[in-house]
PDB file of N, CA and C in Angstrom:
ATOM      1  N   UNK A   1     -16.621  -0.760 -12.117  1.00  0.00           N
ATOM      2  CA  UNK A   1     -15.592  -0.713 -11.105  1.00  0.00           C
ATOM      3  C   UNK A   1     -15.521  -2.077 -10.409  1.00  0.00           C
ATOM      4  N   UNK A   2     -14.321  -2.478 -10.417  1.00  0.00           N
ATOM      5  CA  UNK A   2     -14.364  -3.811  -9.495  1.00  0.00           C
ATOM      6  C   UNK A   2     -13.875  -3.678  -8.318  1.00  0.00           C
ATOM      7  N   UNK A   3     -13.570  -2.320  -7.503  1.00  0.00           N
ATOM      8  CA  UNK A   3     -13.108  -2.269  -6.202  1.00  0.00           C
ATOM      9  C   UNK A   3     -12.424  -1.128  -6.285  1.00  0.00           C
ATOM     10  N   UNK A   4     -12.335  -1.125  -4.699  1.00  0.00           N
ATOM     11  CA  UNK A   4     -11.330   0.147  -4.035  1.00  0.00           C
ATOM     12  C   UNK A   4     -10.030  -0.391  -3.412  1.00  0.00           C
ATOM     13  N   UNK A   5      -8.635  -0.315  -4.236  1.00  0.00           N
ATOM     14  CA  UNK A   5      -7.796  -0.722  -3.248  1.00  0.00           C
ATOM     15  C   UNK A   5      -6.432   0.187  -3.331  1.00  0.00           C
ATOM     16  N   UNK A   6      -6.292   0.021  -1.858  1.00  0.00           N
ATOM     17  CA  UNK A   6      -5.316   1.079  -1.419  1.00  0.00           C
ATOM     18  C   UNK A   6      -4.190   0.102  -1.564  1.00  0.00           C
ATOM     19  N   UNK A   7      -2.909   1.097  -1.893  1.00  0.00           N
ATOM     20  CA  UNK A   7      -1.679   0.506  -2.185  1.00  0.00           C
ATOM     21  C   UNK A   7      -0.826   0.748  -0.775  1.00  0.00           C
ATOM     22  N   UNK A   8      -0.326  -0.069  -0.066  1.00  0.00           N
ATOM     23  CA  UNK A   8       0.628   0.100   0.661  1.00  0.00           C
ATOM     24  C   UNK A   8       1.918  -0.397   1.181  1.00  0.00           C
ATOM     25  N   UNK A   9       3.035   0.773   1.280  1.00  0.00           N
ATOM     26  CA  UNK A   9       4.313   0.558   1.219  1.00  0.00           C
ATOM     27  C   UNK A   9       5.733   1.618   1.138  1.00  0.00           C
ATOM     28  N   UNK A  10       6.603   1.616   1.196  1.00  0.00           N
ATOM     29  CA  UNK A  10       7.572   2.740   1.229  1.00  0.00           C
ATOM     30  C   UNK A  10       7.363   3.845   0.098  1.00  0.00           C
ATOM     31  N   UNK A  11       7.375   5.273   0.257  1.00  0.00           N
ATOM     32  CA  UNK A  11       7.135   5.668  -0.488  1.00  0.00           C
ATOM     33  C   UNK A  11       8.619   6.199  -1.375  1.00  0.00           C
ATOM     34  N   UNK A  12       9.803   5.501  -0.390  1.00  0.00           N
ATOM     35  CA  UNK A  12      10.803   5.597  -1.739  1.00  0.00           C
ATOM     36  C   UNK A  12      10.445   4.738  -2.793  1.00  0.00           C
ATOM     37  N   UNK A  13       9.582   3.950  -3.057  1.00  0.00           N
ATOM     38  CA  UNK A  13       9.224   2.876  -4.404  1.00  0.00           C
ATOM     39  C   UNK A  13       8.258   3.300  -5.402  1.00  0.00           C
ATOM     40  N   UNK A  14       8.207   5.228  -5.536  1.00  0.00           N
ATOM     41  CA  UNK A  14       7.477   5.596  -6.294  1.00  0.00           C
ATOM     42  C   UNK A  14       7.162   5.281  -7.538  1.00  0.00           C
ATOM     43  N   UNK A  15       8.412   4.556  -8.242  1.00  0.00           N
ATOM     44  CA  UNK A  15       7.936   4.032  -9.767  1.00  0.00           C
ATOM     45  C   UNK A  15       7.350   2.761  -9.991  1.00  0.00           C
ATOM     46  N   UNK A  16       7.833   1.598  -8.318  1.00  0.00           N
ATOM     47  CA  UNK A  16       6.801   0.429  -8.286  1.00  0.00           C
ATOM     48  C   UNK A  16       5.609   0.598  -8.036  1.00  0.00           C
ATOM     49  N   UNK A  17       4.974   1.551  -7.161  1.00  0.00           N
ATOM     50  CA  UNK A  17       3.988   2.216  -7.053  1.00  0.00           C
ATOM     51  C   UNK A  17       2.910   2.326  -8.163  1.00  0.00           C
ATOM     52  N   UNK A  18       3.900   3.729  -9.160  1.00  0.00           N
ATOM     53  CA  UNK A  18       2.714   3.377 -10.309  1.00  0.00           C
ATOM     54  C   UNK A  18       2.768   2.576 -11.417  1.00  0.00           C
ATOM     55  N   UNK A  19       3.215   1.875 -11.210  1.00  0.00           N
ATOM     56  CA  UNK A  19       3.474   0.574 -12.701  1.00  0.00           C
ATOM     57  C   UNK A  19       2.141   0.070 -11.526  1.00  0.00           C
ATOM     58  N   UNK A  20       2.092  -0.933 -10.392  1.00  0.00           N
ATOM     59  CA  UNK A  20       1.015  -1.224  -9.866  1.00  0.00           C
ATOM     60  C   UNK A  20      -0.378  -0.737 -10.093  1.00  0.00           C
ATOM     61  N   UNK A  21      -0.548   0.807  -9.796  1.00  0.00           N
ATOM     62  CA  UNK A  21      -1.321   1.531  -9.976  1.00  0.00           C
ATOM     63  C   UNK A  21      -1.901   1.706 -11.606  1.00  0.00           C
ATOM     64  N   UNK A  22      -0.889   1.688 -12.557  1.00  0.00           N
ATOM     65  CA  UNK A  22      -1.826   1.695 -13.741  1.00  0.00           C
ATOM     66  C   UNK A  22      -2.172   0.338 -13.923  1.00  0.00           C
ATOM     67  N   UNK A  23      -1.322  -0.421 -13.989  1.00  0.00           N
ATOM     68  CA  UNK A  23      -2.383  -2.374 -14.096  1.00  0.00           C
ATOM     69  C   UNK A  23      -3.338  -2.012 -13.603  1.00  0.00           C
ATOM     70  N   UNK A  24      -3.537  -1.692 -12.669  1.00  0.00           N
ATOM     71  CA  UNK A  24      -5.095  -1.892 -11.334  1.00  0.00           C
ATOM     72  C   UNK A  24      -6.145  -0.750 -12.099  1.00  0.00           C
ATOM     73  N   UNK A  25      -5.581   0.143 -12.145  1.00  0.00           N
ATOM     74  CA  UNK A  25      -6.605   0.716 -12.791  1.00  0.00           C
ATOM     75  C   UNK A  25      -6.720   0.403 -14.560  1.00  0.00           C
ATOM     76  N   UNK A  26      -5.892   0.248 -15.391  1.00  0.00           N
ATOM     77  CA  UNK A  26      -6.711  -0.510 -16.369  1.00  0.00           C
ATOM     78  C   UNK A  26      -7.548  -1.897 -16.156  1.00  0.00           C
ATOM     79  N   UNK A  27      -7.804  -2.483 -15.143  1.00  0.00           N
ATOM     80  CA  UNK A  27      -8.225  -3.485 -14.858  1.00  0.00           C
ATOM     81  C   UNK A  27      -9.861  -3.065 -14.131  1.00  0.00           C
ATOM     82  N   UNK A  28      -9.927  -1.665 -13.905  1.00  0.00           N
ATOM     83  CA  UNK A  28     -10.948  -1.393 -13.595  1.00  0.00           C
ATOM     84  C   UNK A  28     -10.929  -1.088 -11.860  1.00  0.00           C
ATOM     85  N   UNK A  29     -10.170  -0.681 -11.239  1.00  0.00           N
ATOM     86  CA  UNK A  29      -9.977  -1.075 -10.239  1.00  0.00           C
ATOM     87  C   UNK A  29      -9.974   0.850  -9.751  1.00  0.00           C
ATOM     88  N   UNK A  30     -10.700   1.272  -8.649  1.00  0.00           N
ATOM     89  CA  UNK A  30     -10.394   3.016  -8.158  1.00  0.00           C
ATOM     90  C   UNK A  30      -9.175   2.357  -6.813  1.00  0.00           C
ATOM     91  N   UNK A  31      -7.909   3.217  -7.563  1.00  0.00           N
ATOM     92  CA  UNK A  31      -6.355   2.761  -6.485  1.00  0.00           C
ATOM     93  C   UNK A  31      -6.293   4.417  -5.953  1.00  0.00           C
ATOM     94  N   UNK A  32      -6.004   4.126  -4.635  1.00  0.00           N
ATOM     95  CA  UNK A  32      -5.962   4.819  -3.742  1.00  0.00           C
ATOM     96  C   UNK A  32      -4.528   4.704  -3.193  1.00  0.00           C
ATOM     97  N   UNK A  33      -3.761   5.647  -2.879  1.00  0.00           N
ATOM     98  CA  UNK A  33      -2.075   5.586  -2.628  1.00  0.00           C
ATOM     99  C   UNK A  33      -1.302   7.119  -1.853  1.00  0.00           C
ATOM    100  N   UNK A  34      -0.182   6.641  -1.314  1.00  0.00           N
ATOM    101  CA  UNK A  34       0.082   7.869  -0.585  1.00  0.00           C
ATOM    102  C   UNK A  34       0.162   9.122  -1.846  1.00  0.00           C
ATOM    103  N   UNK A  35       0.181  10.537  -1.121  1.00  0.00           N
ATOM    104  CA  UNK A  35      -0.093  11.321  -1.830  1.00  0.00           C
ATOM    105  C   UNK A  35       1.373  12.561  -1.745  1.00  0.00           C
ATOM    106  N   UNK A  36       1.940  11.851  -0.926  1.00  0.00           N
ATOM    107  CA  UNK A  36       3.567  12.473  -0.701  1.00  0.00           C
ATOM    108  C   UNK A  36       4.360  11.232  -1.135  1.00  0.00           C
ATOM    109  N   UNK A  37       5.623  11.891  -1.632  1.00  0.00           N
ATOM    110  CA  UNK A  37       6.655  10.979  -2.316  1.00  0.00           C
ATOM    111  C   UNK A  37       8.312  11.339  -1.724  1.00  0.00           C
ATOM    112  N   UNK A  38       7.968  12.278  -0.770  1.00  0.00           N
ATOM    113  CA  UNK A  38       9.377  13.415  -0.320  1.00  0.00           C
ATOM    114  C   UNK A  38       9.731  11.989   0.715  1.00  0.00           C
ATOM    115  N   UNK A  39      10.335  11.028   0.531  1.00  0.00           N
ATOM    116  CA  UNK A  39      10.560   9.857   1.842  1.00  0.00           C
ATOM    117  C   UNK A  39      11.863  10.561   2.920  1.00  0.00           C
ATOM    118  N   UNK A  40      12.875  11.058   2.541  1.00  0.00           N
ATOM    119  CA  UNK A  40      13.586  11.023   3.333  1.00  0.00           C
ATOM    120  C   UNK A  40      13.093  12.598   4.304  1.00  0.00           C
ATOM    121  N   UNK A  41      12.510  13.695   3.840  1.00  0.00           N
ATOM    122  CA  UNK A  41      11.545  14.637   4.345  1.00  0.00           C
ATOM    123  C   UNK A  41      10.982  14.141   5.636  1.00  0.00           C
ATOM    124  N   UNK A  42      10.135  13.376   4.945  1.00  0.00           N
ATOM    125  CA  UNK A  42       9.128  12.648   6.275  1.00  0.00           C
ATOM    126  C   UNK A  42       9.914  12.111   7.409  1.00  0.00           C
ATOM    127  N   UNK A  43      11.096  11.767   7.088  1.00  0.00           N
ATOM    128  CA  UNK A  43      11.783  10.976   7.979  1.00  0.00           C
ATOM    129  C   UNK A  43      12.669  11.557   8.805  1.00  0.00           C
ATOM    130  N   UNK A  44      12.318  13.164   8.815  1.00  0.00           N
ATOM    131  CA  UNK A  44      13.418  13.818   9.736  1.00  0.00           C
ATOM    132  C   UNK A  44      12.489  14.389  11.276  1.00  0.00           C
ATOM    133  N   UNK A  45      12.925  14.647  12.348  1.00  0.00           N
ATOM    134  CA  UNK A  45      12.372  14.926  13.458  1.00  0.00           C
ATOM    135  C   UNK A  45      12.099  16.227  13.375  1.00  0.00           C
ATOM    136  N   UNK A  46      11.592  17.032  11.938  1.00  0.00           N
ATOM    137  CA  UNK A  46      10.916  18.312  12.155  1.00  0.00           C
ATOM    138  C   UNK A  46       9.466  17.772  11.767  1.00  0.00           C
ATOM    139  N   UNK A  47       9.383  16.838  10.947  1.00  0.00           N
ATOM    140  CA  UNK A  47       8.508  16.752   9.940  1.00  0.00           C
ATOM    141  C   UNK A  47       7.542  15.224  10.644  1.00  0.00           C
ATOM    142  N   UNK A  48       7.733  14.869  12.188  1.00  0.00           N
ATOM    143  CA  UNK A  48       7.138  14.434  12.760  1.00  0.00           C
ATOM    144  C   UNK A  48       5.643  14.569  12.951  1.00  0.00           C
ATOM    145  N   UNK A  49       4.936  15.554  12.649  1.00  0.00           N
ATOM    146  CA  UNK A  49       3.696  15.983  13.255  1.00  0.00           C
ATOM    147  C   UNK A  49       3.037  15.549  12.051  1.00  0.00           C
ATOM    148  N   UNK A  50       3.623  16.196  10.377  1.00  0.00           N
ATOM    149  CA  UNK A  50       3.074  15.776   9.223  1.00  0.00           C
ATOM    150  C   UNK A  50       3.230  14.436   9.146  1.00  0.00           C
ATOM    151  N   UNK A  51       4.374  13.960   9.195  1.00  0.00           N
ATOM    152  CA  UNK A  51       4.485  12.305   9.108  1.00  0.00           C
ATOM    153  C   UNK A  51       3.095  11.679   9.933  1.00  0.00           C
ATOM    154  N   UNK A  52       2.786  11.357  11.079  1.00  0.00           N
ATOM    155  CA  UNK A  52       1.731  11.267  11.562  1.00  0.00           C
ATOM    156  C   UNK A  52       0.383  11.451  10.851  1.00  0.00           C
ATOM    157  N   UNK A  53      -0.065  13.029  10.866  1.00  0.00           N
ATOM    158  CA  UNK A  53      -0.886  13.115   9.951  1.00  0.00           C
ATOM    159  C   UNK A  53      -1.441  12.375   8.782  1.00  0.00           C
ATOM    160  N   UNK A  54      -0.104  12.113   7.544  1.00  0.00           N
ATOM    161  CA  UNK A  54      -0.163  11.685   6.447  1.00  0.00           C
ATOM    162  C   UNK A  54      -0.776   9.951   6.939  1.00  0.00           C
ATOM    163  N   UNK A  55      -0.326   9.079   8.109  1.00  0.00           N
ATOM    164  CA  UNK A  55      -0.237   7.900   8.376  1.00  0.00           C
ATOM    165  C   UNK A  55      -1.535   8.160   8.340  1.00  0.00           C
ATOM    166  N   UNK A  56      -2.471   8.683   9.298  1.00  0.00           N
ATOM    167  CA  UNK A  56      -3.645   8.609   9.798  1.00  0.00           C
ATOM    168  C   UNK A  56      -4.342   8.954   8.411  1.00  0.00           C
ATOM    169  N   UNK A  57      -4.309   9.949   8.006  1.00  0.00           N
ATOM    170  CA  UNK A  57      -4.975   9.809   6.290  1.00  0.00           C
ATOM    171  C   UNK A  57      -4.877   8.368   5.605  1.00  0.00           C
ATOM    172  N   UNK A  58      -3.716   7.982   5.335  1.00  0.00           N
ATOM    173  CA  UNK A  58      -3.388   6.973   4.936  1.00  0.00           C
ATOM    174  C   UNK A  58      -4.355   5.611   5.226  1.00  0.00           C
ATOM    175  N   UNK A  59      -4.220   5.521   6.623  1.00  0.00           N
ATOM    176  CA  UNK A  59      -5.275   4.386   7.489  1.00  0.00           C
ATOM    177  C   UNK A  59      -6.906   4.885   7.201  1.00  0.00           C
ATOM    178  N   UNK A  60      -7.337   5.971   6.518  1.00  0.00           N
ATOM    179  CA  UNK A  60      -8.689   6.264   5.904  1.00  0.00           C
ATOM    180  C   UNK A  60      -8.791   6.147   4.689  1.00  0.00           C
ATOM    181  N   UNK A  61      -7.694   5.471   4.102  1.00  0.00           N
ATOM    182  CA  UNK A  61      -7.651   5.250   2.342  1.00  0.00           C
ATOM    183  C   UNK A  61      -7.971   3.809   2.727  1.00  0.00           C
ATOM    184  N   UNK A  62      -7.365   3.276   3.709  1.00  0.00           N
ATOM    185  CA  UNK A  62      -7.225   1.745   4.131  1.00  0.00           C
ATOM    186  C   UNK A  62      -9.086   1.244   4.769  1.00  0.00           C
ATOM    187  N   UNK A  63      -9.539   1.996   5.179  1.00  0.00           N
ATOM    188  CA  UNK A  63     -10.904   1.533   5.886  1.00  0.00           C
ATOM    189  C   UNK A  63     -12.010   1.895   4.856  1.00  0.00           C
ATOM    190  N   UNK A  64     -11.729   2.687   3.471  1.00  0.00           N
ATOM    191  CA  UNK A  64     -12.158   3.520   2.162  1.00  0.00           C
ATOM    192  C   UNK A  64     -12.439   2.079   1.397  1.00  0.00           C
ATOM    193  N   UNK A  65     -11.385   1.131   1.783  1.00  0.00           N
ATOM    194  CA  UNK A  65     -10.746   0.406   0.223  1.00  0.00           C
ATOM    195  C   UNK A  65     -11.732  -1.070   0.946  1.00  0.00           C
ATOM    196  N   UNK A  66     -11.741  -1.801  -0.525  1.00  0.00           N
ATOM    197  CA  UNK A  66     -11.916  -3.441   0.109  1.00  0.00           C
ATOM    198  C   UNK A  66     -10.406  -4.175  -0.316  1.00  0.00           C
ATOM    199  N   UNK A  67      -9.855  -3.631  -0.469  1.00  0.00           N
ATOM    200  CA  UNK A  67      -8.354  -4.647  -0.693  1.00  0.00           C
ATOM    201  C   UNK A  67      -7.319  -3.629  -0.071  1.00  0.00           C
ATOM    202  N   UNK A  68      -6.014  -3.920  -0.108  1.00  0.00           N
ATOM    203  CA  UNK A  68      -4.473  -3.409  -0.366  1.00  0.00           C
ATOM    204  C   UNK A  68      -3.806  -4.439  -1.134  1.00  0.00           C
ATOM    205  N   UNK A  69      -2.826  -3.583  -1.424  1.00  0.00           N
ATOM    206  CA  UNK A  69      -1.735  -3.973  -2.284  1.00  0.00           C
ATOM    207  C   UNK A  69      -0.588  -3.459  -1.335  1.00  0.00           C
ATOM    208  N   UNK A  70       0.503  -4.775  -1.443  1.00  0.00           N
ATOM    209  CA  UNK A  70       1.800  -4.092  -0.240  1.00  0.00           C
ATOM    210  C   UNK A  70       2.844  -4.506  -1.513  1.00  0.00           C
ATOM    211  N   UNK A  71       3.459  -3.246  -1.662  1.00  0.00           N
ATOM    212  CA  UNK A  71       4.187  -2.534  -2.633  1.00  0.00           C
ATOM    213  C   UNK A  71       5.610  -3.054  -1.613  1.00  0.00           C
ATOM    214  N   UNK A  72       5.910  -4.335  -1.930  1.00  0.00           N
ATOM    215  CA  UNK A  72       7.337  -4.583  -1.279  1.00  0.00           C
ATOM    216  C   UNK A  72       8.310  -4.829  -2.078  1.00  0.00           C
ATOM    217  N   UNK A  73       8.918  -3.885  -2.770  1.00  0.00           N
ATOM    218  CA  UNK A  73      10.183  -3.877  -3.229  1.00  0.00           C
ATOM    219  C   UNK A  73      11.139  -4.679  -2.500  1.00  0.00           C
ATOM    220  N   UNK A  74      11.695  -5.458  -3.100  1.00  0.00           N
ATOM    221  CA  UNK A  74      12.862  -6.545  -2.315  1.00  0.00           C
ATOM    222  C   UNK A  74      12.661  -6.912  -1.390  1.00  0.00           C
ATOM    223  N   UNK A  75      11.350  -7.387  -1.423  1.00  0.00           N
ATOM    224  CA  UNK A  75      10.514  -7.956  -0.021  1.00  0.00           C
ATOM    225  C   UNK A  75      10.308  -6.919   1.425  1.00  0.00           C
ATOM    226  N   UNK A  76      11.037  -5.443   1.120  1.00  0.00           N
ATOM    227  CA  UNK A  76      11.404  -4.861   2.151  1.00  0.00           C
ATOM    228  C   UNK A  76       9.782  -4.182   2.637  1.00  0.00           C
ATOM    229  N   UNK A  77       9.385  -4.518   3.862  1.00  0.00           N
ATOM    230  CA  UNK A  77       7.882  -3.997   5.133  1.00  0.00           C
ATOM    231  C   UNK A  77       8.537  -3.054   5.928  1.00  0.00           C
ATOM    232  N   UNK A  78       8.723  -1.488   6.100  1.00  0.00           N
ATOM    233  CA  UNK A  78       9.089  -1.321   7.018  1.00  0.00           C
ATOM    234  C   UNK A  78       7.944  -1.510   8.069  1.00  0.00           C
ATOM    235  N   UNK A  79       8.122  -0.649   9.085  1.00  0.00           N
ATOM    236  CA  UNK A  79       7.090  -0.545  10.473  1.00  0.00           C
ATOM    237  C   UNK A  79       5.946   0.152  10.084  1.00  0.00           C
ATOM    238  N   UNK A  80       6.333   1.495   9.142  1.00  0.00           N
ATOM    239  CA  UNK A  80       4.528   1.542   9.084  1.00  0.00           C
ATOM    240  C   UNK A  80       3.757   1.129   7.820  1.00  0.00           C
ATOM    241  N   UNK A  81       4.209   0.569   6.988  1.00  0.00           N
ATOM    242  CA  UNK A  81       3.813  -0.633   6.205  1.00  0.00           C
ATOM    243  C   UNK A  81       3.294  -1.619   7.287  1.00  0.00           C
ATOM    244  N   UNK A  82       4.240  -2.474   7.633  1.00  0.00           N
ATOM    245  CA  UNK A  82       3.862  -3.187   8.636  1.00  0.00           C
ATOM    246  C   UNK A  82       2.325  -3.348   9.716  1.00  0.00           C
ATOM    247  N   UNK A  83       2.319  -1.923  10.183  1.00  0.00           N
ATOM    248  CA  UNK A  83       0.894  -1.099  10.755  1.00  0.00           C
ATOM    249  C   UNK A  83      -0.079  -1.167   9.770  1.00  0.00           C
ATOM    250  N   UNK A  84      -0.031  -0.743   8.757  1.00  0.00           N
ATOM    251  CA  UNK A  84      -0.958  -0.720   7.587  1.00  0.00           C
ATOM    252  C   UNK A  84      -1.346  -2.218   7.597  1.00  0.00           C
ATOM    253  N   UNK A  85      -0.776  -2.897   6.912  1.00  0.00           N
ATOM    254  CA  UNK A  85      -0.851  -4.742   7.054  1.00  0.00           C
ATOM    255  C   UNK A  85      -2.001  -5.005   8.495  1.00  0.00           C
ATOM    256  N   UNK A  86      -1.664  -4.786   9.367  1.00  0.00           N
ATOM    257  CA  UNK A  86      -2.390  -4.934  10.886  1.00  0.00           C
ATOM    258  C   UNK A  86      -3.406  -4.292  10.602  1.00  0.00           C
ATOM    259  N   UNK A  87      -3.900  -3.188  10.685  1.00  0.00           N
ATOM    260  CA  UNK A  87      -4.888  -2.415  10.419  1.00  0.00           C
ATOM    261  C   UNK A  87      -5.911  -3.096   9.218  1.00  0.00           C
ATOM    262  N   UNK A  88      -5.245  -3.405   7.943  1.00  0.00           N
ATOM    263  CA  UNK A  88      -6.043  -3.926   7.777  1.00  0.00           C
ATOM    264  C   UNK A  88      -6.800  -4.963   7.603  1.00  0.00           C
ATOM    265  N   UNK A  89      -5.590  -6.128   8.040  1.00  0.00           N
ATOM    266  CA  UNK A  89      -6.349  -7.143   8.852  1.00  0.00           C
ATOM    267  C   UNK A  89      -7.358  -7.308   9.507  1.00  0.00           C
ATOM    268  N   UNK A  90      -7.293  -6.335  10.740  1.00  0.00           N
ATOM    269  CA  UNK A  90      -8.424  -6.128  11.669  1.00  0.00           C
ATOM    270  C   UNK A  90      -9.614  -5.405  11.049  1.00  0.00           C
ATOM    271  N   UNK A  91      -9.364  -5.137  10.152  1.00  0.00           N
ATOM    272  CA  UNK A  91     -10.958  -4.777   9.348  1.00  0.00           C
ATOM    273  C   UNK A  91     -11.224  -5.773   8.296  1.00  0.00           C
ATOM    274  N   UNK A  92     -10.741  -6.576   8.278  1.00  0.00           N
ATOM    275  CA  UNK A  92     -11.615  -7.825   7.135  1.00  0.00           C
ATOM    276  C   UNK A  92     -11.081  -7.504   5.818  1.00  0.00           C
ATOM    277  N   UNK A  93      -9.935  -6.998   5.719  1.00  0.00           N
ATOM    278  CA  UNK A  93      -9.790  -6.224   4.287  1.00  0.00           C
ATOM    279  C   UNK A  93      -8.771  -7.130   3.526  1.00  0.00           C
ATOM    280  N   UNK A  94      -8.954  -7.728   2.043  1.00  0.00           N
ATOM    281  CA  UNK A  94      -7.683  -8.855   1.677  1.00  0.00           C
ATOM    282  C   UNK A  94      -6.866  -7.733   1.612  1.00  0.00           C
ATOM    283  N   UNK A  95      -5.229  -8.665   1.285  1.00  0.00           N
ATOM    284  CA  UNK A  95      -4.319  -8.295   1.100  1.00  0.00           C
ATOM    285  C   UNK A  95      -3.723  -9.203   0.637  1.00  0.00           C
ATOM    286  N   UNK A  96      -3.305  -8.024  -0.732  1.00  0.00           N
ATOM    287  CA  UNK A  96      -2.133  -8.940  -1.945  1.00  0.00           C
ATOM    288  C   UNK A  96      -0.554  -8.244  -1.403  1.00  0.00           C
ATOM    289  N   UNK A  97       0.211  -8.858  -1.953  1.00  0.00           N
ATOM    290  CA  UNK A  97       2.007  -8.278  -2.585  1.00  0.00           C
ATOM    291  C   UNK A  97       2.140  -8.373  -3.595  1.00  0.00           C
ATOM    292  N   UNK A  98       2.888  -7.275  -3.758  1.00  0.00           N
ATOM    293  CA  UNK A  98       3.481  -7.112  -5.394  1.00  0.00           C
ATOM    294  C   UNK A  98       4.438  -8.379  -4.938  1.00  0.00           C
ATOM    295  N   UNK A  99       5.438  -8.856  -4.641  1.00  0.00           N
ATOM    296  CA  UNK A  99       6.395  -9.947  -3.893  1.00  0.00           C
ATOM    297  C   UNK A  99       5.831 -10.925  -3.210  1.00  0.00           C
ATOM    298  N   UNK A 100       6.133 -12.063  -3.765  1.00  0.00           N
ATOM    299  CA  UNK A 100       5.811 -13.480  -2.774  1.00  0.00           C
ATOM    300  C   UNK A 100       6.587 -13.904  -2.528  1.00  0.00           C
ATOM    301  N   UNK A 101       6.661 -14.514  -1.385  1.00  0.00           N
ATOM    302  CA  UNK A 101       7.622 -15.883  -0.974  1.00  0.00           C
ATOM    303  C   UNK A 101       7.123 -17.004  -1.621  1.00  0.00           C
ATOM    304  N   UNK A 102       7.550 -18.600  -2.368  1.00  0.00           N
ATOM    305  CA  UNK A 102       6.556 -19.419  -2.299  1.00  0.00           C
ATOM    306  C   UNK A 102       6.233 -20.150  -1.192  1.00  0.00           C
ATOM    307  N   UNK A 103       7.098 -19.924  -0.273  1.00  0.00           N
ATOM    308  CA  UNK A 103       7.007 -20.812   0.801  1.00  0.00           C
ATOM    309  C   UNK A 103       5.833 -19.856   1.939  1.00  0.00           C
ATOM    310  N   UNK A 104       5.108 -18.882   1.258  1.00  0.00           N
ATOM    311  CA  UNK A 104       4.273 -18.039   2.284  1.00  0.00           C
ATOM    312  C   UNK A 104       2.752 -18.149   1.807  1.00  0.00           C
ATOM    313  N   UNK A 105       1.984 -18.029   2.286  1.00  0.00           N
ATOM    314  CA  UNK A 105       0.979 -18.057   2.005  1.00  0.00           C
ATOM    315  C   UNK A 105       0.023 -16.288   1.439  1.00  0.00           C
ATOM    316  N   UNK A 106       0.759 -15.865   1.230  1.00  0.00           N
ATOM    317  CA  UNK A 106       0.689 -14.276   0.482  1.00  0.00           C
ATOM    318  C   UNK A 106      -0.191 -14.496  -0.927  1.00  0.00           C
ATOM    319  N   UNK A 107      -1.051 -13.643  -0.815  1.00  0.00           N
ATOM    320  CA  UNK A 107      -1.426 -13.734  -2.341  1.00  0.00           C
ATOM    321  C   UNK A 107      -0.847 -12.545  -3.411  1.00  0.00           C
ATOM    322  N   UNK A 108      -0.910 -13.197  -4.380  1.00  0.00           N
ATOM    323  CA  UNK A 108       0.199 -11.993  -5.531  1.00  0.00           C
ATOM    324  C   UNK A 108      -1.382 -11.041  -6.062  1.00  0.00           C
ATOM    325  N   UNK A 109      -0.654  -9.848  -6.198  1.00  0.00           N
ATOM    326  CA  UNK A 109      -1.406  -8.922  -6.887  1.00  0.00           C
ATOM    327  C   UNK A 109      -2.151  -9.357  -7.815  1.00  0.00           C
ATOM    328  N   UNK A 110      -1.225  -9.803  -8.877  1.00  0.00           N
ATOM    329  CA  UNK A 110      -1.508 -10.193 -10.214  1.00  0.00           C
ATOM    330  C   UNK A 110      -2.836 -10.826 -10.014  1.00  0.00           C
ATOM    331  N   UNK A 111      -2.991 -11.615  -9.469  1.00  0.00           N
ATOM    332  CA  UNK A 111      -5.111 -12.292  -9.008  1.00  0.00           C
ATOM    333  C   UNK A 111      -5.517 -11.586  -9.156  1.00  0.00           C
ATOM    334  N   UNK A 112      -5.610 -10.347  -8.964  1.00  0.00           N
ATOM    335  CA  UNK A 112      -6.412  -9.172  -8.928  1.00  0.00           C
ATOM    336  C   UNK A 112      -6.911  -8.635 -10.793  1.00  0.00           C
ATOM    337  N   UNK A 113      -6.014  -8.808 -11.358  1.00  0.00           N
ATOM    338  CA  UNK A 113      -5.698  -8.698 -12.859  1.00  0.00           C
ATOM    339  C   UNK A 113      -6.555  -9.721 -13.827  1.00  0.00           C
ATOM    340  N   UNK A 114      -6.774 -10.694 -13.047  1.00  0.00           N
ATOM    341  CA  UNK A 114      -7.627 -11.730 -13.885  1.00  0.00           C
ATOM    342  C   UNK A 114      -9.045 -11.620 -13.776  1.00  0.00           C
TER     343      UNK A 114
END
């Protein structure tokens, strides 16, 4: 095993998701990722209490892992992507993108692969 890393990012990008997810794990890698895919569900004001929930699970896949992966389809972070990113900053944890800028100092997934 060469690591634990949690994937994070919108979960409308379920098929960038696992194209990520199988590289990483043929590479040897235990990937850890949301476990709901219902995005627009989560996003209604009944489904507030689960939405929450799922985040806070989520942020224990993130303190689980020694890496993330931020699954940014068309460069797009929303806010709790965004949170995720912070979070795991503040724990010492790298972080790749599937997406770079070159003008950013981001590291690409793909490192991870070699």
């Amino acid at each position: 095993m060469r690591g634990i890393v949690t994937l994070c990012g919108s979960v409308r990008f379920k098929d960038a998701f696992d194209k990520v997810n199988r590289e990483l794990t043929l590479a040897g890698y235990v990937v850890l990722q949301p476990g709901i895919w219902e995005h627009a569900r989560l996003h209604e004001t009944y489904a507030e209490e689960e939405k929450n929930k799922l985040d806070e699970l989520h942020l224990d896949k993130i303190n689980m892992s020694d890496s993330i992966v931020v699954v940014n389809v068309g460069d797009y972070v929303g806010r709790s992507t965004m949170q995720e990113i912070m979070f795991a900053k503040k724990r010492g944890k790298s972080i790749f993108w599937v997406n770079t800028r070159e003008d950013s100092k981001e590291t690409s997934w793909r490192k991870m692969l070699k």
